[in-house]
Every structure is written in structure tokens, then in C-alpha cells.
Protein backbone atom coordinates (compact mmCIF):
# COMPACT_ATOMS: atom_id res chain seq x y z
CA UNK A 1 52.38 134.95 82.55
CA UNK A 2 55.90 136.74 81.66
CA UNK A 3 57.29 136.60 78.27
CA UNK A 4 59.96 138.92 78.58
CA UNK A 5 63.24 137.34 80.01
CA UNK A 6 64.46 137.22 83.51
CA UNK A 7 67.59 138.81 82.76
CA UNK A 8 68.99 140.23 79.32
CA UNK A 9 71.33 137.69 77.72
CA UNK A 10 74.67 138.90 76.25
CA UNK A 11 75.51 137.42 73.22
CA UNK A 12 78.51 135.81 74.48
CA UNK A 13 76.03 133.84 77.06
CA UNK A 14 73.94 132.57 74.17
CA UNK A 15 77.25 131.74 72.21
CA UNK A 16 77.90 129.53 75.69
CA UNK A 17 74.83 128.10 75.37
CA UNK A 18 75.21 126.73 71.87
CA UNK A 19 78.82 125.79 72.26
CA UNK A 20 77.60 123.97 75.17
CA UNK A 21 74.99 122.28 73.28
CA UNK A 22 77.59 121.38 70.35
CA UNK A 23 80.50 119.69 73.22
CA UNK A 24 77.56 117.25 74.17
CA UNK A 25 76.87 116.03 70.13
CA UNK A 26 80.93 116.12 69.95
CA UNK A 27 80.70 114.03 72.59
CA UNK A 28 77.66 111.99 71.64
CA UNK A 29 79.43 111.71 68.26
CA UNK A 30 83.09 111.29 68.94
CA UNK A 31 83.07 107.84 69.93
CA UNK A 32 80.69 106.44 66.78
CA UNK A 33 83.73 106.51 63.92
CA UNK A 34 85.90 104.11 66.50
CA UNK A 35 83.04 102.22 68.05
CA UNK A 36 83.56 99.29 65.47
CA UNK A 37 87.33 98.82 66.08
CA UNK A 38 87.34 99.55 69.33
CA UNK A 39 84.33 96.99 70.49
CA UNK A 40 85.80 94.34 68.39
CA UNK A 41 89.53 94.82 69.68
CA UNK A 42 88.26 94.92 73.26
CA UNK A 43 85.28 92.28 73.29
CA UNK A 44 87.16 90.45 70.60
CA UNK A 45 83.96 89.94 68.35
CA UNK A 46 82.77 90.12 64.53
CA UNK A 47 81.10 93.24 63.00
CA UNK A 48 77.82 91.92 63.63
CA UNK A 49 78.32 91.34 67.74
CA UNK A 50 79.95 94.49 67.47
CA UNK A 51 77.10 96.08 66.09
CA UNK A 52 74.78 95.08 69.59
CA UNK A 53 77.34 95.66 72.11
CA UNK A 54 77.33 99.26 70.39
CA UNK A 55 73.52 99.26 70.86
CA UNK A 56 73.62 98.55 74.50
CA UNK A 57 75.95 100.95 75.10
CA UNK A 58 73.80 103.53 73.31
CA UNK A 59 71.06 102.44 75.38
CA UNK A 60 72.59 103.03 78.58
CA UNK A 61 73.45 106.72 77.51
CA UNK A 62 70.15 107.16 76.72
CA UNK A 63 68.96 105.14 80.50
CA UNK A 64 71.35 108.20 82.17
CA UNK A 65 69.78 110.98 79.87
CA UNK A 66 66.36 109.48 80.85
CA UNK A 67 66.45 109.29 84.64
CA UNK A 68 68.57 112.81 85.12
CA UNK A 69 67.31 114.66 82.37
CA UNK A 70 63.62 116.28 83.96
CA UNK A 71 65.80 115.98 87.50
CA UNK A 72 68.19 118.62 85.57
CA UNK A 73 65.32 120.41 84.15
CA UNK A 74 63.26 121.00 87.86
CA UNK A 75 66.59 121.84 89.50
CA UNK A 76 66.82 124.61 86.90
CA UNK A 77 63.74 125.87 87.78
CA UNK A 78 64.40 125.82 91.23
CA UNK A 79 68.25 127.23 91.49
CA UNK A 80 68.10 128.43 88.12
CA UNK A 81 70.06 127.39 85.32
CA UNK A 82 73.56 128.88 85.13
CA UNK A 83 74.64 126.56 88.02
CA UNK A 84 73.51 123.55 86.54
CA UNK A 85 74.59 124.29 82.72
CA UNK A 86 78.20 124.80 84.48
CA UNK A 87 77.96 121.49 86.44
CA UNK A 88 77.20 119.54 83.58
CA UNK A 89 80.39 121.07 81.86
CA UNK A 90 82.85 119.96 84.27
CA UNK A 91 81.11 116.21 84.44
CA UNK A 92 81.48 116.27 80.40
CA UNK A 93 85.04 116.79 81.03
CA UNK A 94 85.73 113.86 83.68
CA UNK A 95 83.48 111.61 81.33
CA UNK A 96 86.11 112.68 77.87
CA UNK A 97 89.03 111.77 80.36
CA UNK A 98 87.38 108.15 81.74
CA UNK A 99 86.71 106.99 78.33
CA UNK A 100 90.14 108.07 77.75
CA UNK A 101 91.86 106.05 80.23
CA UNK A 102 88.97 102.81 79.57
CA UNK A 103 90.46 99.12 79.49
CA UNK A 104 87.63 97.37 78.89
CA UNK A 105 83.76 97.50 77.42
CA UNK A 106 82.28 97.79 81.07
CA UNK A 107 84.49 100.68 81.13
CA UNK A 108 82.86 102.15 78.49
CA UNK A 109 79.20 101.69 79.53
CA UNK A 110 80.89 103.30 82.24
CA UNK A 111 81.77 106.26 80.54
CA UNK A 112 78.42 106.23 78.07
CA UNK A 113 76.39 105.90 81.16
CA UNK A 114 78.25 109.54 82.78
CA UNK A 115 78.20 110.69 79.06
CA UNK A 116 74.13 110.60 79.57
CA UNK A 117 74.40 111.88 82.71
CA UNK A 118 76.10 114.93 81.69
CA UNK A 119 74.61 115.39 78.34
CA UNK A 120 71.06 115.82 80.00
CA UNK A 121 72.40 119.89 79.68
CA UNK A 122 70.67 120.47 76.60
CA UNK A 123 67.49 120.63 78.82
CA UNK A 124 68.98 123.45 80.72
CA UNK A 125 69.94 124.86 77.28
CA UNK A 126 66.65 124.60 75.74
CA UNK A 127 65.12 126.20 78.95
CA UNK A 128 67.73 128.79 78.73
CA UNK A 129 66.75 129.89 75.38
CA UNK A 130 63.44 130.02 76.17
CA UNK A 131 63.87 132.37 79.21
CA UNK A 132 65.55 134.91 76.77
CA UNK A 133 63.33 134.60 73.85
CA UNK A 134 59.84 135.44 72.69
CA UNK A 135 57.50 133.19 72.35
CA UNK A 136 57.07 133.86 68.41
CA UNK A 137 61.04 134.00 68.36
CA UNK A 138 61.54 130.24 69.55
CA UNK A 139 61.00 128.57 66.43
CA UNK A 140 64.26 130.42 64.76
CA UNK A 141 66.02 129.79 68.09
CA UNK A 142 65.39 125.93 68.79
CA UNK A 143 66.75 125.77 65.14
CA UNK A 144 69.90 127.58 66.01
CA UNK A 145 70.49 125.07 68.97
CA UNK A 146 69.33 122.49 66.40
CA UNK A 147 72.60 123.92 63.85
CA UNK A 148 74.88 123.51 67.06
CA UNK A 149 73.70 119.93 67.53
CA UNK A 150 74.48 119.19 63.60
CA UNK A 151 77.64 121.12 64.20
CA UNK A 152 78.72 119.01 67.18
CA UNK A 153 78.09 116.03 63.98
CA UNK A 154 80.44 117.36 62.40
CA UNK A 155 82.84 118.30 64.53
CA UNK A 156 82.68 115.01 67.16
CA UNK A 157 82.76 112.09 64.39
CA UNK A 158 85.55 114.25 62.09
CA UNK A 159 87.48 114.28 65.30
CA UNK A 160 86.85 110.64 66.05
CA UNK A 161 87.65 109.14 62.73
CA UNK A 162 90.55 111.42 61.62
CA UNK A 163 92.61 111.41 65.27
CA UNK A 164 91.15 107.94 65.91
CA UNK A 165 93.69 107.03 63.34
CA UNK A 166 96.55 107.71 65.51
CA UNK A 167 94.68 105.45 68.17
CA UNK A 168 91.14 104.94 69.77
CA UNK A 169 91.76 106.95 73.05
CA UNK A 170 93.35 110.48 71.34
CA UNK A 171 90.05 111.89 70.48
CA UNK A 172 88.87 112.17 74.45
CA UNK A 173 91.97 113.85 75.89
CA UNK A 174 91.25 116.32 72.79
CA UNK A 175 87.71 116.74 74.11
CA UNK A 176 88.83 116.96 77.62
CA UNK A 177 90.58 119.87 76.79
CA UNK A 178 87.80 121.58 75.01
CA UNK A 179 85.72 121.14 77.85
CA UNK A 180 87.56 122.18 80.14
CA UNK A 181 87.91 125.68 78.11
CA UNK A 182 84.86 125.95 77.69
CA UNK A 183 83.78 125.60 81.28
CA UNK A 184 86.49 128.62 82.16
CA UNK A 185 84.48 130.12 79.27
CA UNK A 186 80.99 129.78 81.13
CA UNK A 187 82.17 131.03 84.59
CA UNK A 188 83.45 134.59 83.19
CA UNK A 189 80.27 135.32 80.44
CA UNK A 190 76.77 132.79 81.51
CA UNK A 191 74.31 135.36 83.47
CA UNK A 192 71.28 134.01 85.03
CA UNK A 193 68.09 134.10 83.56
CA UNK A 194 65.41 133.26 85.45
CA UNK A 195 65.11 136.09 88.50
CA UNK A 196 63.90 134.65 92.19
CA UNK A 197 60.68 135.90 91.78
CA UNK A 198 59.60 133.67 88.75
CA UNK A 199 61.99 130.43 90.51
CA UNK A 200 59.48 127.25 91.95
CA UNK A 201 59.99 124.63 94.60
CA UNK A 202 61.95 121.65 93.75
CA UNK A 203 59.46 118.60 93.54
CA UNK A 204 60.51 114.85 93.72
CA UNK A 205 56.76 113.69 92.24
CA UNK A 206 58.14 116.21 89.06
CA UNK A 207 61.71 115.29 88.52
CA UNK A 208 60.95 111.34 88.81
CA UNK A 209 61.43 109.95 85.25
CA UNK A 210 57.99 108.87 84.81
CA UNK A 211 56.39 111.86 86.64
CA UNK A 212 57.71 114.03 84.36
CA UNK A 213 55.50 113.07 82.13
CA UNK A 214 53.23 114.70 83.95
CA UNK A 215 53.82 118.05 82.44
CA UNK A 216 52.68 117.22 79.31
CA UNK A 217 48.86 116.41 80.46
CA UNK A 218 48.25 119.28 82.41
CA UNK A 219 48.69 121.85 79.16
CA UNK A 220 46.36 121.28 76.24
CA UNK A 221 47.86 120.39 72.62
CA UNK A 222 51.23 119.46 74.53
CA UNK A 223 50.61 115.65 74.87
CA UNK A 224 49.77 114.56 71.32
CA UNK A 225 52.89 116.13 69.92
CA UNK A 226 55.19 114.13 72.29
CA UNK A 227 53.54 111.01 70.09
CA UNK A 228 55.01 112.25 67.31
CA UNK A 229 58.30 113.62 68.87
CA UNK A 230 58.72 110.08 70.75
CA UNK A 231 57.86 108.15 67.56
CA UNK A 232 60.30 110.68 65.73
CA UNK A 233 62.78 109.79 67.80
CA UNK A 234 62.46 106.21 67.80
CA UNK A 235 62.79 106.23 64.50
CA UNK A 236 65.57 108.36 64.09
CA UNK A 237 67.57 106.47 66.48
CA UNK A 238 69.03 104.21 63.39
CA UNK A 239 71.38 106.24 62.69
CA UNK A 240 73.40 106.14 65.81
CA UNK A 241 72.67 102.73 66.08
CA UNK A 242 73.97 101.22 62.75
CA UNK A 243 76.10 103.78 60.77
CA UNK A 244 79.28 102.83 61.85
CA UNK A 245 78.10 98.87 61.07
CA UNK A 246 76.56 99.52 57.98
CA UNK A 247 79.10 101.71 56.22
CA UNK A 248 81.70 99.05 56.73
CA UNK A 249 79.05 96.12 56.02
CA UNK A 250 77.97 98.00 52.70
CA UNK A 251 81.07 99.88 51.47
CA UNK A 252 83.97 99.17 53.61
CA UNK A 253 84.27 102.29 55.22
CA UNK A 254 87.56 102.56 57.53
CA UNK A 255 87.13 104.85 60.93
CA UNK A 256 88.61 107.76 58.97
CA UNK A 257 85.28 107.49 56.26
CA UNK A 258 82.99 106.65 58.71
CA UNK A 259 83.99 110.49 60.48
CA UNK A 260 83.63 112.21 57.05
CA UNK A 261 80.30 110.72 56.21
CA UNK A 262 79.14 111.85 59.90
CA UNK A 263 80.88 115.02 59.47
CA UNK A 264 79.13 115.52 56.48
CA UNK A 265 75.99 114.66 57.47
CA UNK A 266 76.47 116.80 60.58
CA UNK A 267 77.30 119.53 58.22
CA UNK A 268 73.96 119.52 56.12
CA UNK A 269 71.99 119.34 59.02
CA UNK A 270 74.01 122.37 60.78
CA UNK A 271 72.79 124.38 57.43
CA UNK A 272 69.68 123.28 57.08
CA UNK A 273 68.88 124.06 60.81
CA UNK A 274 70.92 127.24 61.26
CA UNK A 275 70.34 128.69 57.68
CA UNK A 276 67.28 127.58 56.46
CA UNK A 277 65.21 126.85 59.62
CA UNK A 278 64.19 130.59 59.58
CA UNK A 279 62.93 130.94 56.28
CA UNK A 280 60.66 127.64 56.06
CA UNK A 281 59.11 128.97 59.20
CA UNK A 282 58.39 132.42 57.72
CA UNK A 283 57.35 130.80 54.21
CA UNK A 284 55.08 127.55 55.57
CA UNK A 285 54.97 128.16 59.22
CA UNK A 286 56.10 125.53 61.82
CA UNK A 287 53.70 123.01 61.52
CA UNK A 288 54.42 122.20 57.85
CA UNK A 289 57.94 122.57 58.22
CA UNK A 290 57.41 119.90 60.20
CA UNK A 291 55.53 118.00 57.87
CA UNK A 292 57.93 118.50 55.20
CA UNK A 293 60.67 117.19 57.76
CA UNK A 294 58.88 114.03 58.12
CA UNK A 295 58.44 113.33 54.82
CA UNK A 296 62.10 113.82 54.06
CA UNK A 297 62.87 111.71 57.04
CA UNK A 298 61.08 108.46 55.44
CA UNK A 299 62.36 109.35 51.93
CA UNK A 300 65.60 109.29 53.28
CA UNK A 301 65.93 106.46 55.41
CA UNK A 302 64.09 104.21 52.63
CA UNK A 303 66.74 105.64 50.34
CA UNK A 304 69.91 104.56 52.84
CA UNK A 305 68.95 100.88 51.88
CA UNK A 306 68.30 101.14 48.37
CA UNK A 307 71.82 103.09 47.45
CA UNK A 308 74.48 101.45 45.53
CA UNK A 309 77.31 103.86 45.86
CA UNK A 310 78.88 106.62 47.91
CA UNK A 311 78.00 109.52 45.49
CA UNK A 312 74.57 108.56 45.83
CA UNK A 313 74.52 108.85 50.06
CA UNK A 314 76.30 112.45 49.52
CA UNK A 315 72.69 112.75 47.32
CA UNK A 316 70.28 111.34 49.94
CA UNK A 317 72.12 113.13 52.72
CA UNK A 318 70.45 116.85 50.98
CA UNK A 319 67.12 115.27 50.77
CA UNK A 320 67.71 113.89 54.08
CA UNK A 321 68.56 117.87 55.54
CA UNK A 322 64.76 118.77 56.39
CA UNK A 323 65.02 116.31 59.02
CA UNK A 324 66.70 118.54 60.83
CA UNK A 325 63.50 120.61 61.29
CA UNK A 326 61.34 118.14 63.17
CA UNK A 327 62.97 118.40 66.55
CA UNK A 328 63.13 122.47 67.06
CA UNK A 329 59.66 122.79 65.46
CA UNK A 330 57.73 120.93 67.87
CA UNK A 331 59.92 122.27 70.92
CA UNK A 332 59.17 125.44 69.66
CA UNK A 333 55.15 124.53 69.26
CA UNK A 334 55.09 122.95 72.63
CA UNK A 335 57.11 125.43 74.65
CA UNK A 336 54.25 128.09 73.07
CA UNK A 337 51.76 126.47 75.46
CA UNK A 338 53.32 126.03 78.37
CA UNK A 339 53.93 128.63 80.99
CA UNK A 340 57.60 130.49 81.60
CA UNK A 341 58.19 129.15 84.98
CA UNK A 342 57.53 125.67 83.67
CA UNK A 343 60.18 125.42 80.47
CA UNK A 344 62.59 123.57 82.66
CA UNK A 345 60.29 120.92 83.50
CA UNK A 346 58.95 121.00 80.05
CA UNK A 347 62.47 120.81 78.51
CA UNK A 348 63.35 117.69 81.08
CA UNK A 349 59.99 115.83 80.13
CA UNK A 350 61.18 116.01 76.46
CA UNK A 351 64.46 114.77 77.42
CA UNK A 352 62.78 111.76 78.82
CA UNK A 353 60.72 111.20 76.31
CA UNK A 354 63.41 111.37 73.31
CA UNK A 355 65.97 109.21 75.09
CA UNK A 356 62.76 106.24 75.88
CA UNK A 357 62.53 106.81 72.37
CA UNK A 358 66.21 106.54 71.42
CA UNK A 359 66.98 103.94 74.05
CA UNK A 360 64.32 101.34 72.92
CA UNK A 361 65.18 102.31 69.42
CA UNK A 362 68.76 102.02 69.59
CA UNK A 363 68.80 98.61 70.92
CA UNK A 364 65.72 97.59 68.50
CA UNK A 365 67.90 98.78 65.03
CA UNK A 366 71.35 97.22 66.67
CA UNK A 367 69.46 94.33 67.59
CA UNK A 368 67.86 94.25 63.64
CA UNK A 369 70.87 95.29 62.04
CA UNK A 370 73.03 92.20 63.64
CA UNK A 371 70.35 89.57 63.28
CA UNK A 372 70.42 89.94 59.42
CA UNK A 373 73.96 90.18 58.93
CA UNK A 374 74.00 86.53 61.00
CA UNK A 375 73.47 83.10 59.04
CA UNK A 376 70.40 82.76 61.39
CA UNK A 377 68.46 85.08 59.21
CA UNK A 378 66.61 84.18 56.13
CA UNK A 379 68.47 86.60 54.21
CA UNK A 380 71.94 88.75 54.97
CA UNK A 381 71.34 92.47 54.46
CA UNK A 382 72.55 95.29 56.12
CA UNK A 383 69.65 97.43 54.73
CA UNK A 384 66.55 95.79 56.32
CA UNK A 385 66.94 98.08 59.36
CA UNK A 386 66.66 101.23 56.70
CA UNK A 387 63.70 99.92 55.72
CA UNK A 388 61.95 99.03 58.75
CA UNK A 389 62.96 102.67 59.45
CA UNK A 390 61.28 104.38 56.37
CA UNK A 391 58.29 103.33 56.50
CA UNK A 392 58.09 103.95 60.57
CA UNK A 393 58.88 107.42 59.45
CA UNK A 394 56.07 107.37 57.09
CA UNK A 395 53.57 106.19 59.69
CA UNK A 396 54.56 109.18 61.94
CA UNK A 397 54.00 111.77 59.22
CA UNK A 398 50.53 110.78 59.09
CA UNK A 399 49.84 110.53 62.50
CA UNK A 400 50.90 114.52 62.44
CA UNK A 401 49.08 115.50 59.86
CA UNK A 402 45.97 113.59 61.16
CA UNK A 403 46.85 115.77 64.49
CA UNK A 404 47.25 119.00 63.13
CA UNK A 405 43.97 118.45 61.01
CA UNK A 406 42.04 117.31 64.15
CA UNK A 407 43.24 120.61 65.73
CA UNK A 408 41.96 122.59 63.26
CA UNK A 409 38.70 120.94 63.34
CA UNK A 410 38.62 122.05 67.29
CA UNK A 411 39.07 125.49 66.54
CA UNK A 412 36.31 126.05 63.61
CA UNK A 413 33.81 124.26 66.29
């Protein structure tokens, strides 16, 4: 097995490969600051119908990321991956410029279906980065493309909420453009990375959704950390699901707010992944940072429900940064046990396993969310969902620490 990589990256291809990564969280995150307003003015609902409309159409982003994702992921191993990266560029584009020109809400499962379709890139990404790293380098580099996504949170929901002010369709010409740059960008400086001789044969039974999942029983360790990367994700998934809903619900937020709390969040995140990342691998090693992700993950979403003011969400969202860890750490430990020429399929076997997560998730917090801010319920809250959410983060931490103990326990016997 090769670890060195197929072809030398420069570092203006690995800049392309973040930037990439960051245009699909701007547009992930572009559309959350003006999903209230815009739902409601279209559908002509309340906040709380709102609130599942927005879930479905999550859902169906995450139904597109699902199915194409490990097809993305194969084809990269196959043709390599500086075709497909570019591909997925230029659909990113058209999607910006159909949610643009939407009339109505099937328009815009429209466009968050394409959006899915398109965003599956980070798979290439991730398999990208892999091809031009070390193994005992990947931890430090899945948390640089883990800054770009927090990045892409701050710049996608600033851009939504502060040109969403001027109207709901401004901020996807403005992303149009940037795509569209960038993909000019990516045809002068992306090299290949993976060389012929280390390329496989596309396979259907691999690339299916489902058979995907494949990958992760034929390599030993792999399959109990997609449990906790799946219930991770699940979990997660509240925050794009009610954060738009429950800033208004709790504090009134306009679009403009909702952006700057996402922005900041996005920000924290971006430093948290991209500055500190390093250093909490070097000082506990990746499996603890993981840990200490997951424990910040439950303190924090517990918190989200308990907090009375703004100040005190600026607070939560630092306790909240180690979050950010979780992802790039287990990438990092799974991609360590799994052979070079198979990192695509890896990478697109994640992908379908984070956006089952997110889907069901999504549509289980929106769901939550709307049925206790209804009359139906036995109480009206827009925090229950936080809750629910804290202590399924809790539960996962202890699955992983069960996990890592019982691996230990293997390796002394």
C-alpha cells in the first residue's frame, strides 16, 4: 500500500480544494437566514409550518447528497478526482442561479435537491486530501477542511441575512458569481492526484447508496465509528433544522441576526478547527479530542434551551467550538485503516452515512420543533428540541468511549 501521493499538490490546488469545500457550506448556509421569510411569503404559513416545510427541504438536500455522494466518490477513484471536483463546481453555480430565479417552494426543493447533488464534492475533497497527505498528517488536514466548512458558516448565512435584506433572491446571483470564479480558478491550478496506476474499475454494486456501506465492513475498526459519526450527525442536524425558527420564536431575531449568529457560530468553529485542531491532536491525540468534542456537543445543545439572553448564546457558542473536532477526527481515524486506492469510496460511504443521519434528523427536530410551538402540544416551547438533542449527544459520547475502551481491551489480549 502507497502512502506517498500520486502527484505533488501545489498549494494553490489545496487552496482550491478548501475554497471548494467552503462555496458548498456558503451554499448550504446561504439560504438558512431567509428560509423563515421566504417559506412563509411563498407557502403563506405561520413560523411553526414554516419551520417543517424548512425540514423537508433540508431533507431532500440531504436525499441528493445521499444517493450521489459514494457515486461521486467511486467515479473519483475511477477517472480520478480533478474532473469531478470541477463538475460539481459548475452544477453549484446553475443551482445559486435556479434558486435565484425560484417562484415557488417546489422550486426550491428543486434547487435544495441540485444543491445536494452538487454539494456531494466534499467527498472528492476529502479523498483529495488524503491522496496528498500522510497518513499521520490527516488529522491536522481533515481539520483544515473542517475550518473551511465553519468558514463557509460564516461567510454563507452573513451573506444571506445581510443582502437578504435588500430581498430574498440577491444572495444567489452573489454566489453564482463566486462560483463561477472559482471554477475558472480550478481549471488553471487543480492537478490530479491519483496516477493511472493506483485508479480502480468503476462498480455499480459500490456506488449504490446502500452498497456503499459496504466499505465500511470489509476494514476492521471502520464500522463501529460510523455509529458514532451517524449518531453524531443525527444529532447535530438541529441546528440546521431549527435555528432560523428558534431565534425568532425565542428572541425575535430578524434575517439580518439570524446571519450574524450563524456567522458567528461559523466563525468559532472555523478557529477552533483551523487553529486549534492541531494542537489538541498533538496534546490528547485524536481519539480524546474526540471525546472532548462530544462532551461539548451535549453541554452545548442542553445549554441552547436553557439560555435566557443573547450574551449568553455568544457564551455557549465557545463551549460549543470543540464540536468542531468530532467530524475530522474520526475521518482522519477511519481513513488510517483503509487502503489509498479506496479513500474515494471511503469518503462517499461517509457521505451517505452523514446525510441518512442529517436527513432523518432534520425532519425529526423540524418535525419536534413545530409540534411544540402548536396548541396541540401539552406545552409551547421552542427549546424541547435542544433538549431532546443534549442528551442524544450524551448517549453518543458514551457509546465512544465504551468503543475506544473495547479496542483497547483487543489489543492487550
Amino acid at each position: 500500500m502507497s502512502e506517498a501521493p500520486a502527484v505533488p499538490a501545489s498549494r494553490h490546488a489545496v487552496t482550491f480544494v478548501m475554497l471548494t469545500v467552503l462555496l458548498d457550506m456558503v451554499g448550504f448556509g446561504i439560504i438558512i437566514p431567509v428560509l423563515p421569510k421566504l417559506i412563509g411569503d411563498v407557502a403563506h404559513v405561520g413560523l411553526a409550518e414554516a419551520a417543517r416545510i424548512g425540514g423537508w427541504m433540508a431533507a431532500a438536500y440531504s436525499v441528493a447528497q445521499f444517493a450521489f455522494g459514494p457515486v461521486m466518490g467511486n467515479l473519483s477513484d475511477r477517472f480520478g478526482r480533478r474532473p469531478l471536483l470541477l463538475l460539481a463546481i459548475f452544477g453549484l453555480g446553475v443551482d445559486f442561479l435556479a434558486q435565484a430565479l425560484a417562484p415557488t417552494v417546489a422550486w426550491l426543493f428543486f434547487g435544495r435537491t441540485l444543491a445536494g447533488l452538487c454539494g456531494a464534492s466534499w467527498v472528492i475533497a476529502n479523498a483529495y486530501i488524503a491522496d496528498v497527505t500522510p497518513p499521520e498528517d490527516r488529522g491536522r488536514a481533515f481539520g483544515m477542511l473542517g475550518a473551511a466548512f465553519g468558514l463557509g458558516f460564516i461567510i454563507g448565512p452573513a451573506i444571506g441575512g445581510l443582502l437578504g435584506e435588500f430581498g430574498a433572491r440577491v444572495p444567489f446571483y452573489a454566489a453564482a458569481l463566486v462560483s463561477g470564479l472559482n471554477l475558472i480558478y480550478g481549471l488553471f491550478v487543480l492537478p490530479e492526484t491519483l496516477d493511472p496506476a493506483h485508479r480502480r474499475p468503476f462498480d455499480w454494486r459500490r456506488s449504490n447508496p446502500f452498497g456503499a456501506f459496504a466499505v465500511f465492513r470489509q476494514y476492521h475498526g471502520v464500522l463501529p465509528m460510523c455509529l458514532v459519526l451517524a449518531l453524531f450527525f443525527f444529532f447535530s442536524s438541529i441546528y440546521p433544522a431549527i435555528w432560523p425558527f428558534w431565534g425568532k420564536a425565542r428572541f425575535g431575531w430578524s434575517e439580518a441576526g439570524v446571519g450574524l449568529s450563524l456567522a458567528l457560530f461559523g466563525l468559532v468553529m472555523a478557529g477552533f478547527q483551523g487553529g486549534l485542531a492541531g494542537r489538541f491532536v498533538d496534546w490528547f491525540g485524536e481519539r480524546k479530542t474526540v471525546a472532548i468534542g462530544l462532551v461539548s456537543a451535549a453541554i452545548a445543545a442542553t445549554g441552547y434551551g436553557l439560555v435566557w439572553s443573547v450574551p449568553m448564546v455568544v457564551i455557549l457558542m465557545f463551549v460549543h467550538g470543540p464540536e468542531g473536532f468530532i467530524h475530522p477526527m474520526l475521518t482522519a481515524l477511519m481513513s488510517k485503516r483503509v487502503p489509498e486506492n479506496a479513500q474515494g469510496e471511503l469518503q462517499g460511504g461517509l457521505s451517505a452515512i452523514m446525510n441518512v443521519a442529517m436527513l432523518l434528523g432534520t425532519v425529526f427536530f423540524a418535525q419536534l420543533f413545530g409540534y411544540f410551538m402548536t396548541e396541540a402540544a401539552p406545552f409551547q416551547s421552542p427549546n424541547v428540541s435542544y433538549y431532546v438533542a443534549g442528551a442524544g449527544m450524551g448517549l453518543t459520547g458514551a457509546i465512544f468511549l465504551w468503543l475506544i475502551g473495547h479496542e483497547r481491551d483487543e489489543v492487550r489480549a
